[in-house]
Protein backbone atom coordinates (compact mmCIF):
# COMPACT_ATOMS: atom_id res chain seq x y z
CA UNK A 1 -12.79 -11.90 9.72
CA UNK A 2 -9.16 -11.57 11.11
CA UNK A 3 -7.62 -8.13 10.73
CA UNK A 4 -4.67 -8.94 7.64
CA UNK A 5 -4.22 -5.15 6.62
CA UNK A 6 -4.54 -1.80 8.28
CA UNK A 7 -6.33 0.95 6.25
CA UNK A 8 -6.87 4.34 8.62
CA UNK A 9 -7.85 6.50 6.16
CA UNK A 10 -10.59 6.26 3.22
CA UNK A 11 -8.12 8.29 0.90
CA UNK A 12 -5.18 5.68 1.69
CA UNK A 13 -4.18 3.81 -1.63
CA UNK A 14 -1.68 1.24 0.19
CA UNK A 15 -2.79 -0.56 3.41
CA UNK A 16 -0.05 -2.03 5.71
CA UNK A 17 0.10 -5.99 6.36
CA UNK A 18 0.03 -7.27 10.12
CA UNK A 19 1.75 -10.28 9.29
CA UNK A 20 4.03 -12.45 6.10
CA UNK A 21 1.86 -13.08 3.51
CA UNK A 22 2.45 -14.91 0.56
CA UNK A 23 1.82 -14.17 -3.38
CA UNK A 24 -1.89 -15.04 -4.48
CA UNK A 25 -3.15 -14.53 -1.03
CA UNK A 26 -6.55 -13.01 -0.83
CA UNK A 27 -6.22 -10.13 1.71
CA UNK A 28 -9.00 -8.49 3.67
CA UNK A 29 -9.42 -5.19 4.94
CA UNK A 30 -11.88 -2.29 6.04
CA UNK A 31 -11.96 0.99 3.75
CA UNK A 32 -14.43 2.81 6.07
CA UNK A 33 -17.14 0.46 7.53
CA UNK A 34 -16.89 -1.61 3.80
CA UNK A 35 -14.81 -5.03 4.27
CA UNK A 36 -12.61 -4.97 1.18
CA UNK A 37 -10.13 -7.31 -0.50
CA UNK A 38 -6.75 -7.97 -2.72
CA UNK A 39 -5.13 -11.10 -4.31
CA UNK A 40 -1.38 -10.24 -3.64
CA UNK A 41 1.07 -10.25 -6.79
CA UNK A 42 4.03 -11.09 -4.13
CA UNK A 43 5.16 -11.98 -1.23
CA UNK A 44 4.87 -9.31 1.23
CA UNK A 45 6.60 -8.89 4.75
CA UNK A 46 5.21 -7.88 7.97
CA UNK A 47 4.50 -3.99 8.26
CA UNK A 48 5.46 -3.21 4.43
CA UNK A 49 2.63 -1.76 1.98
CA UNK A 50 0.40 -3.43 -0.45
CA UNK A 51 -1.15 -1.24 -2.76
CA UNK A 52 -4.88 -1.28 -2.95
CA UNK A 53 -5.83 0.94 -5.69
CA UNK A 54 -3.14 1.40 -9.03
CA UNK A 55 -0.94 4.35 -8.61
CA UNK A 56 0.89 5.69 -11.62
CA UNK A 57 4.73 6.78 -11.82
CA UNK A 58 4.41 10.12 -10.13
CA UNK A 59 1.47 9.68 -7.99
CA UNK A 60 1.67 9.92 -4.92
CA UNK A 61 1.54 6.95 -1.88
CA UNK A 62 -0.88 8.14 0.47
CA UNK A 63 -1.61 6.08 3.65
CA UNK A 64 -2.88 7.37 6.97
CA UNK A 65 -4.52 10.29 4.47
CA UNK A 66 -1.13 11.40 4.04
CA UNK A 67 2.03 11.65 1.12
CA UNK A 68 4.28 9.14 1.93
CA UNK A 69 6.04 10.27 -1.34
CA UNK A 70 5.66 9.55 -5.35
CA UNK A 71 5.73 6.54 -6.93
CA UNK A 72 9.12 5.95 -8.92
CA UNK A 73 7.50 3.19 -11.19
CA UNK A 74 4.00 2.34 -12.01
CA UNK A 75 2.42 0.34 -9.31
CA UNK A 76 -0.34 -2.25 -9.85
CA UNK A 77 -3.40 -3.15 -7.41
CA UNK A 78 -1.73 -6.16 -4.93
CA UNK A 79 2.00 -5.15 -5.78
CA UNK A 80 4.63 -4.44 -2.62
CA UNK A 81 4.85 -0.71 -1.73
CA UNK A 82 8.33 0.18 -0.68
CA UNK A 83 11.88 1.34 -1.47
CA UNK A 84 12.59 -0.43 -4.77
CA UNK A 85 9.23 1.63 -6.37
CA UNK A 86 8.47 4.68 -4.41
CA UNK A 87 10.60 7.78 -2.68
CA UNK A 88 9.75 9.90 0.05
CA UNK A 89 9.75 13.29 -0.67
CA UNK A 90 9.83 15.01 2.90
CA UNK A 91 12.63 16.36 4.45
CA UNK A 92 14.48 16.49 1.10
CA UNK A 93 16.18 19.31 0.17
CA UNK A 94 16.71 18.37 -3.53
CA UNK A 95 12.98 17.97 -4.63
């Protein structure tokens, strides 16, 4: 199987894509030493997030076993991870 998605850490709930993929593509991935897989629900660029696992409005985005930040809206399993529904919340003094 070609690599499509990058998961480092088993407690990730996004993976990052290694190339353009479009919507209704089947991605594959490793969570550990288990190949895994999601049908996307858009088109998603190279490097952006694809969530793996839903993540509720207020949860946070974890990938590399780390916050990215919360979750502004609630984000279903093969949905884009990025700007438009999430917000980093390091290095802000407001939150």
């Amino acid at each position: 199987m070609k690599k499509q998605a990058v998961v480092i850490n088993v407690k990730d709930n996004v993976a990052t894509l290694v190339d353009d993929f479009t919507s209704g593509t089947e991605i594959h991935y490793f969570l550990g030493d288990q190949e895994q897989s999601v049908i996307l629900l858009q088109d998603i660029p190279l490097g952006h997030k694809v969530a793996l696992r839903e993540i509720k409005k207020g949860e946070e985005v974890i990938k590399y076993g780390e916050s990215l930040g919360g979750a502004t809206a609630d984000i279903k399993v093969g949905q884009h991870v990025h700007v438009h529904n999430m917000e980093s919340l390091r290095g802000r003094g407001d939150k």
